[in-house]
Protein backbone atom coordinates (compact mmCIF):
# COMPACT_ATOMS: atom_id res chain seq x y z
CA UNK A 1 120.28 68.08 113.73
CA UNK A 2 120.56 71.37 112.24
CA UNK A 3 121.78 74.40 114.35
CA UNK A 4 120.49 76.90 112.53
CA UNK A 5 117.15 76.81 109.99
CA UNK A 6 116.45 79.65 107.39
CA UNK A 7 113.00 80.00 106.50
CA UNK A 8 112.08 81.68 103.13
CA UNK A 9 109.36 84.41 102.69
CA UNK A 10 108.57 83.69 99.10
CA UNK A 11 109.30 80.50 96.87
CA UNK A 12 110.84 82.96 94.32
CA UNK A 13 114.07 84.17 94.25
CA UNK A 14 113.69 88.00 95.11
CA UNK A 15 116.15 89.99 97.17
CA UNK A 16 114.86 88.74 100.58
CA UNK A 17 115.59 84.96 99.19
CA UNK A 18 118.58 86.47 97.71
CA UNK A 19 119.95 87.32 101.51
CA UNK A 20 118.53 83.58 103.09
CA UNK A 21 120.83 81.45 100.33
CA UNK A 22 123.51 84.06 101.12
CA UNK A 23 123.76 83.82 104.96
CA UNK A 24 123.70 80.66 104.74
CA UNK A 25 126.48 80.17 102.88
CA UNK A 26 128.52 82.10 105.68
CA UNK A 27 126.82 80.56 108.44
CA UNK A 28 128.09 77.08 107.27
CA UNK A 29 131.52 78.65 106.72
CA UNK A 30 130.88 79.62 110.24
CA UNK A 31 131.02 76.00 110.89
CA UNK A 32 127.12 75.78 111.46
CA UNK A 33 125.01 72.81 110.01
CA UNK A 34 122.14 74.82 107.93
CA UNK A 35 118.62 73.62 107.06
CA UNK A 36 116.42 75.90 104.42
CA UNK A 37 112.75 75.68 104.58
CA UNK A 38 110.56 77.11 101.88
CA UNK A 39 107.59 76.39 99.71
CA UNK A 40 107.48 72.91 97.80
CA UNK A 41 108.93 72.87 94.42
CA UNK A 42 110.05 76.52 94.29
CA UNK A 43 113.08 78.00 93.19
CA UNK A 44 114.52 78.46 96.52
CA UNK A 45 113.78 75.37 97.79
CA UNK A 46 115.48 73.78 93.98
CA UNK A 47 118.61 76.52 94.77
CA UNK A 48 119.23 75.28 97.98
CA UNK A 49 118.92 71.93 97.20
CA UNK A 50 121.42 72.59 94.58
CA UNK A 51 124.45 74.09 97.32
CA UNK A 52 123.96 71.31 99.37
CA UNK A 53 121.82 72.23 101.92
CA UNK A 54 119.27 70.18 103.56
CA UNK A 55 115.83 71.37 102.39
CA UNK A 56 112.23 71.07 103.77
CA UNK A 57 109.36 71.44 101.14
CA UNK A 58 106.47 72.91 102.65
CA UNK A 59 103.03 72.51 100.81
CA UNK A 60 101.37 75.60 100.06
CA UNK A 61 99.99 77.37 96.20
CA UNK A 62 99.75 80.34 97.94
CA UNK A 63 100.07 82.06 101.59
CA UNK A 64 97.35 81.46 103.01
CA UNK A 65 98.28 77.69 102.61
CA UNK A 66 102.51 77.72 103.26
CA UNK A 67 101.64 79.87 106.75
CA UNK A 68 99.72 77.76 108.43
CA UNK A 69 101.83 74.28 107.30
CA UNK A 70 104.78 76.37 107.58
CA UNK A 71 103.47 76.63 111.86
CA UNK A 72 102.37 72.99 112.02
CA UNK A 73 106.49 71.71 110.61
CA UNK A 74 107.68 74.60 113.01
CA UNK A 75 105.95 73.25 115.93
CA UNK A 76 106.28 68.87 115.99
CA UNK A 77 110.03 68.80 113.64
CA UNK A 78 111.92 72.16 114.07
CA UNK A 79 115.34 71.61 116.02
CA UNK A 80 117.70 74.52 116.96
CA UNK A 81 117.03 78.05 115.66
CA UNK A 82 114.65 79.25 113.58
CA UNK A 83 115.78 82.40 110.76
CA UNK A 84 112.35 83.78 109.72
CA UNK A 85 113.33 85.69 106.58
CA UNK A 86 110.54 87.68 105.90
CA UNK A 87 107.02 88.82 107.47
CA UNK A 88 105.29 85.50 106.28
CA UNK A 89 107.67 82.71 107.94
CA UNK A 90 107.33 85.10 111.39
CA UNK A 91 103.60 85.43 110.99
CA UNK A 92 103.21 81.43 110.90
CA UNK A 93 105.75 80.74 114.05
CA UNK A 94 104.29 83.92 115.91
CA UNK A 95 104.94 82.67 119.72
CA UNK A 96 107.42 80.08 119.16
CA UNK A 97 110.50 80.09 121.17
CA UNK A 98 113.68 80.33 119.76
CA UNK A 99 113.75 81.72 116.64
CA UNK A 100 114.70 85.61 114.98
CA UNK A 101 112.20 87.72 113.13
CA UNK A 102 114.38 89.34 109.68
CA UNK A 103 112.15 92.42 108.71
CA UNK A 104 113.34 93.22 104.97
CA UNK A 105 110.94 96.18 104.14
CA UNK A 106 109.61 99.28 106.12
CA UNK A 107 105.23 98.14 106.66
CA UNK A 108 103.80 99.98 103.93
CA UNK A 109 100.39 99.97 105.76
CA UNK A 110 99.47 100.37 109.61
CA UNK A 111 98.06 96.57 108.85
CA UNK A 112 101.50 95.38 108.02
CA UNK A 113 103.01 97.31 110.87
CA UNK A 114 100.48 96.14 113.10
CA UNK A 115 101.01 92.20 111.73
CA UNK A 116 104.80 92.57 112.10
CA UNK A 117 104.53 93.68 115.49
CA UNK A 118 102.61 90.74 116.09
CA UNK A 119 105.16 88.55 114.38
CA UNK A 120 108.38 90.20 116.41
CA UNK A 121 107.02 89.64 119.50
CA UNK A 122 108.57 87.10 121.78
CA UNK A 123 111.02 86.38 119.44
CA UNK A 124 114.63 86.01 120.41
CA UNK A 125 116.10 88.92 118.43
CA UNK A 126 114.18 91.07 115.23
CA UNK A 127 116.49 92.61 112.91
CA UNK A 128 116.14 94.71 110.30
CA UNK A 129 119.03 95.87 107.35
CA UNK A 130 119.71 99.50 107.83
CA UNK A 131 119.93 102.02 110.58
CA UNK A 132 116.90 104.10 109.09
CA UNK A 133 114.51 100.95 109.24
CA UNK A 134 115.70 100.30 113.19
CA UNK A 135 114.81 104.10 113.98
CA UNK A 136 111.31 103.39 112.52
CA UNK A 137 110.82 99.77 114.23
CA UNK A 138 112.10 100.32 117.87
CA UNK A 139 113.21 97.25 119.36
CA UNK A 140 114.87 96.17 115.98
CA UNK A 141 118.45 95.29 115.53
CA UNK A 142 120.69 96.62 112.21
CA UNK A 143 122.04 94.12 110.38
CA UNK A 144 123.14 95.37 106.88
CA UNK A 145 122.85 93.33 103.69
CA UNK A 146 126.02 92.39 101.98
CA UNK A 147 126.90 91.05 98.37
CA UNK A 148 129.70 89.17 96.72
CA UNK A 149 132.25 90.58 94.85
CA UNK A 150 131.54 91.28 91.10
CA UNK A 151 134.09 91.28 88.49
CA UNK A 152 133.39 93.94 85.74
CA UNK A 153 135.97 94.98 83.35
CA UNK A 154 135.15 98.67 82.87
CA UNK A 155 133.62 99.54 80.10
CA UNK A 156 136.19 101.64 77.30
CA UNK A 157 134.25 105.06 77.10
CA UNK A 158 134.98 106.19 73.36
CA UNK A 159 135.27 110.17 72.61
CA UNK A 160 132.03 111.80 71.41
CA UNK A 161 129.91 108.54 72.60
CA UNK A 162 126.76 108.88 74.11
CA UNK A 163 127.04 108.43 78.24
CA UNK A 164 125.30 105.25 78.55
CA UNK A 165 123.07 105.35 81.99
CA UNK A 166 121.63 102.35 83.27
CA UNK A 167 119.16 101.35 85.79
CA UNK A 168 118.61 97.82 87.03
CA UNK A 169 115.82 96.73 89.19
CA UNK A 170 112.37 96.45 89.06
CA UNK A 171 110.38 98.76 86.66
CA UNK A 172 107.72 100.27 88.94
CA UNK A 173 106.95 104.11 90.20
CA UNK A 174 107.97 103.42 93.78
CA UNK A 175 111.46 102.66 92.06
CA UNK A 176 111.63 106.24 90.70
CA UNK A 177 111.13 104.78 87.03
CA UNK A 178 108.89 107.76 86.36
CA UNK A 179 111.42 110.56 87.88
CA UNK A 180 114.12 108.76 85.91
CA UNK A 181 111.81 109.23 82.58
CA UNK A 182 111.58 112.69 82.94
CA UNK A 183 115.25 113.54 84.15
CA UNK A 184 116.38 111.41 80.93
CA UNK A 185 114.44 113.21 79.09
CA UNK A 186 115.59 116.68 80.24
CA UNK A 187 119.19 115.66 79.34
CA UNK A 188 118.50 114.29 76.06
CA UNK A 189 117.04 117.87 75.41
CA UNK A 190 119.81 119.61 76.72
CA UNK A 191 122.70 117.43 75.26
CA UNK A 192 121.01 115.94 72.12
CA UNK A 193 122.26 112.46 70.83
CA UNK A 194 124.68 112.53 74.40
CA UNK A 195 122.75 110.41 76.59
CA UNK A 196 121.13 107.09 76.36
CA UNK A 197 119.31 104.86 79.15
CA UNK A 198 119.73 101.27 79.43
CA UNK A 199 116.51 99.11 81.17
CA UNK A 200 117.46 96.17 83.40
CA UNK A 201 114.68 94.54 84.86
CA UNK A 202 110.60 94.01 84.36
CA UNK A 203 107.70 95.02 85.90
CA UNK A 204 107.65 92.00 88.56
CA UNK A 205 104.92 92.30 91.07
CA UNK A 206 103.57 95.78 89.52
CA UNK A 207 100.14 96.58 89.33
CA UNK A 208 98.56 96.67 85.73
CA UNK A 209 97.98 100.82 86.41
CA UNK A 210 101.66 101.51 87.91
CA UNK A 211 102.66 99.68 84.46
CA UNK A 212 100.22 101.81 81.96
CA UNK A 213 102.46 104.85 83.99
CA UNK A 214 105.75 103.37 83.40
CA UNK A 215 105.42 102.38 79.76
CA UNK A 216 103.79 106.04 78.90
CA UNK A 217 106.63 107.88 80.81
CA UNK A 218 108.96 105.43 78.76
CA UNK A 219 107.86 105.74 75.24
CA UNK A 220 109.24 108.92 74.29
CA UNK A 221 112.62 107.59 75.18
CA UNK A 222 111.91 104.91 73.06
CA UNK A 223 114.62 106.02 70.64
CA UNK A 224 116.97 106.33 73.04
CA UNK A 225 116.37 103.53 75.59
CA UNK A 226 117.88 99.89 75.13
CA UNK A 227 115.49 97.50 77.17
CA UNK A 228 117.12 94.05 78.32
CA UNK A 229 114.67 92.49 80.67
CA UNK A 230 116.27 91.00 83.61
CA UNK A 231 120.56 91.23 83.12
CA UNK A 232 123.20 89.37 85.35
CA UNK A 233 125.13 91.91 87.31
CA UNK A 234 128.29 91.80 86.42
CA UNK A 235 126.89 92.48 82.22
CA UNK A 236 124.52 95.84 83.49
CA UNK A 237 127.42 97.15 85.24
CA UNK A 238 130.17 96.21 82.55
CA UNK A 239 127.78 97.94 80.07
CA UNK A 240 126.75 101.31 81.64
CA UNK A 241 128.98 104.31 82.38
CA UNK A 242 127.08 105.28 85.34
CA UNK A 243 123.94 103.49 87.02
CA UNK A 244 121.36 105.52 88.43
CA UNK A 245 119.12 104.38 91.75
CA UNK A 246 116.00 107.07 91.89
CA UNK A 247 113.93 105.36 94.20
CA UNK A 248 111.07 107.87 95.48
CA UNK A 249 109.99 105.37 98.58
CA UNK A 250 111.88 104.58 101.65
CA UNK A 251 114.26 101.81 100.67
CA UNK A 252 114.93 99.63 103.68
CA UNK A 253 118.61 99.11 102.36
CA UNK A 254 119.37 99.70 98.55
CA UNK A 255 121.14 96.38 97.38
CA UNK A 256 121.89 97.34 94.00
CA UNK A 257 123.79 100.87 95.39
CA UNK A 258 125.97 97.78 97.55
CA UNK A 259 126.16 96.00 94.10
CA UNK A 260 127.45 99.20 92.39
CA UNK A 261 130.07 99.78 95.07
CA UNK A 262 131.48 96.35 94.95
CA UNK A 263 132.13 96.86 90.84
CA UNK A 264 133.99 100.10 91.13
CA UNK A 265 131.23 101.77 88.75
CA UNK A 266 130.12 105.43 89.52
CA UNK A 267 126.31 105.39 91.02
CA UNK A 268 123.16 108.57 91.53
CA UNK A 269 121.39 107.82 94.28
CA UNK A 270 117.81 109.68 95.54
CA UNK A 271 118.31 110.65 99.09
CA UNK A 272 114.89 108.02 99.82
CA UNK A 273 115.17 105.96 102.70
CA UNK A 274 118.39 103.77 103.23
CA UNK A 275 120.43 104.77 100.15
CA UNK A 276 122.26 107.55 101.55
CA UNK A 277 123.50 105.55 104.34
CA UNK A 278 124.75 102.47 102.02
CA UNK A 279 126.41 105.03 100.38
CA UNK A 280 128.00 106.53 103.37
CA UNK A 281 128.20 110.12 104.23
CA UNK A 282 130.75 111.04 101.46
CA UNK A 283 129.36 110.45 98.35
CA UNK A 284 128.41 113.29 96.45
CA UNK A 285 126.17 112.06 93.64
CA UNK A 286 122.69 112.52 95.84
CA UNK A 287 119.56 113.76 94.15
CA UNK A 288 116.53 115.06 95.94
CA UNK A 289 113.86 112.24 95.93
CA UNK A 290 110.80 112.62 93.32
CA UNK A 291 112.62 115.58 91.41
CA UNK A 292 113.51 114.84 88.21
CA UNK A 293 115.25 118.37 87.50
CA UNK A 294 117.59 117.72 90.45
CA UNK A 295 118.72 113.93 89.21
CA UNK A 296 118.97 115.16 86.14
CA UNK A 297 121.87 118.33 87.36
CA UNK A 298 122.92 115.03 89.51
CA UNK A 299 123.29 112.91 86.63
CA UNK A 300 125.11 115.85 84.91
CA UNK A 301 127.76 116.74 87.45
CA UNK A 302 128.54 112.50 87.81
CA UNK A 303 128.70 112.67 84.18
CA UNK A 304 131.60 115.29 83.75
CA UNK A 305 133.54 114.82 87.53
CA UNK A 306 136.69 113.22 88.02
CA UNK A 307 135.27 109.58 89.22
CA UNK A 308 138.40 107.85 90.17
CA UNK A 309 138.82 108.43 94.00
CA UNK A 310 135.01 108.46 94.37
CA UNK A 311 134.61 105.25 93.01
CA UNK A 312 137.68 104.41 94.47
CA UNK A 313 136.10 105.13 98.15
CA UNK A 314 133.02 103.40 97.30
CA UNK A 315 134.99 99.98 96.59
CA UNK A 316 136.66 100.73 100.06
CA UNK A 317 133.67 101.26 101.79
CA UNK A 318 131.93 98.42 100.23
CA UNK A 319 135.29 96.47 101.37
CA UNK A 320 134.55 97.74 105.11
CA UNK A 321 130.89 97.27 105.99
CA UNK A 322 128.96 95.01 102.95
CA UNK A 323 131.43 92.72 101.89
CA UNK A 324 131.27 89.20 102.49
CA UNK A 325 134.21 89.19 105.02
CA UNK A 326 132.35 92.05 106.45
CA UNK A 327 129.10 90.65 107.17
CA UNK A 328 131.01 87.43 108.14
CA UNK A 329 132.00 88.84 111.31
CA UNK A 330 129.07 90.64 112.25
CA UNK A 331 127.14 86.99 111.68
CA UNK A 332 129.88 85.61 114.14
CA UNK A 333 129.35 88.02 116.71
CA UNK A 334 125.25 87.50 116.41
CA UNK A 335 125.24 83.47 116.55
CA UNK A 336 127.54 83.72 119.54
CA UNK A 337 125.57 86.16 121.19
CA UNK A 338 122.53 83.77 119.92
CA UNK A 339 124.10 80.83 121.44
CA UNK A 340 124.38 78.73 118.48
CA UNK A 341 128.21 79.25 117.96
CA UNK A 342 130.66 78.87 120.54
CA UNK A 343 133.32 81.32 120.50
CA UNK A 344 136.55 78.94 119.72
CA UNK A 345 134.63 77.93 116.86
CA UNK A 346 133.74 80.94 115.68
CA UNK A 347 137.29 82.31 114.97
């Protein structure tokens, strides 16, 4: 009988599903026996199957079938305590005992507020991944994201070579893809032949108008721009000499700025939601959100400081609150307070 079950939002693998596989990893370092629930057949339920965990398929082509089979398992087989990972899994078991509500993303709409109030109540604990979502859901708990640590072997800068900057992450206005455009653009004017962007990521999820806007804000960068589609980590950050995170919405954390930290490789943030806190109170490389003249005078100052101690403090800090060790003991202290570790066997 499993003490702890993690129930996915989506059947694809997408930052929220990211997070499930990853706590559970700790939690059964934690010494807890771990169950994953997600849609039949999907990639999550395939990954988890694949690290050994136990793994419920639930029927479902879309939503509006996985929510209401998703209730019907929850009610007549769950045992022990239910993870929901995401506004869909908490919508199905809204008013079941036992179980936490994980909020990944600020509502977007007074509906999705509304339904995620709905889902949160009753449950044992909500939690959310960043101080500035828990000030804008009251009641909510902060529990930060974390990610593993990436080997990168920095990449040789050669004299007179352009200054490779590199985005990763979903291609999509919200993401600042549009500011970034523009700011890129302004450099290349100022320091001809200096600069060049490289793409990480597609248009996943992104509206057929938000991708007419991307693709005309890209094409004048065309000469300049290397496009990759989706890249493993550890290769985008080996290949850029600074990444760049322009974001123009409230991020509810800002993975990739964790990611960046953990690889030692100098970051520009937007000051949009979460990202300034991930990257802690020091850092100076902040841009004002949805202005593309001040990430580019960002991007400019990055470009020519000394970035030793800065990335430097950025691995440390990384090190000290998203690291795996990190979020390890903040997942002991919750599933003791939770009941479903004892303390002896926690340590």
């Amino acid at each position: 009988m499993p003490d702890l079950t993690l129930a996915a939002n989506n059947g694809a693998i997408g930052g929220g599903e990211v997070m499930l596989l990853l706590m559970a990893k700790l939690a059964r370092e934690l010494g807890l026996e771990v169950a994953i629930v997600a849609p039949d057949d999907s990639a999550v339920a395939r990954r988890a199957d694949e690290l050994g965990f136990p793994t419920t398929g639930i029927r479902g082509r879309n939503r509006s079938e996985y929510i209401p089979n998703l209730r019907r398992w929850d009610r007549r087989e769950r045992d022990g305590l239910l993870w929901c990972h995401g506004l869909v899994p908490a919508l199905a078991t809204t008013g079941h005992p036992h179980r936490v509500v994980q909020l990944h993303q600020r509502p977007r709409s007074w509906m999705a507020g509304a339904a995620g109030l709905v889902a949160a109540a009753g449950s044992t604990k909500a939690v959310v991944p960043s101080e500035f979502m828990r000030s804008r859901l009251p009641g909510t708990t902060a529990l930060p994201n974390w990610t593993a640590p990436l080997d990168v072997i920095a990449r040789p800068r050669e004299e007179g070579a352009p200054v490779v900057l590199g985005f990763i992450g979903r291609l999509s206005p919200d993401k600042g893809i549009l500011v970034l455009a523009e700011a890129v653009r302004q450099l290349d004017e100022r320091h001809p032949g200096k600069v060049r962007l490289l793409l990480a990521g597609e248009p996943l999820f992104v509206n057929e108008e938000d991708q007419r806007r991307v693709e005309e804000a890209l094409a004048p960068l065309a000469p300049i721009t290397d496009r990759r589609g989706w890249m493993d980590r550890c290769a985008f950050f080996a290949a850029v000499d600074l990444a760049v995170f322009p974001s123009v919405w409230g991020e509810p954390f800002g993975l990739v700025v964790a990611e960046a930290m953990a690889a030692g490789v100098p970051f520009v943030i937007s000051d949009a939601g979460a990202l300034p806190e991930v990257a802690g109170p020091e850092h100076p490389w902040v841009a004002h959100t949805a202005d593309p003249q001040s990430l580019a005078e960002t991007i400019e100052g990055a470009v020519v400081a000394d970035q030793t101690e800065i990335v430097a403090c950025a691995r440390r800090r990384w090190e000290t609150h998203f690291s795996p060790d990190a979020a390890r003991e903040r997942l002991r202290i919750l599933f003791t307070e939770l009941g479903v570790l004892s303390v002896e066997a926690g340590r």
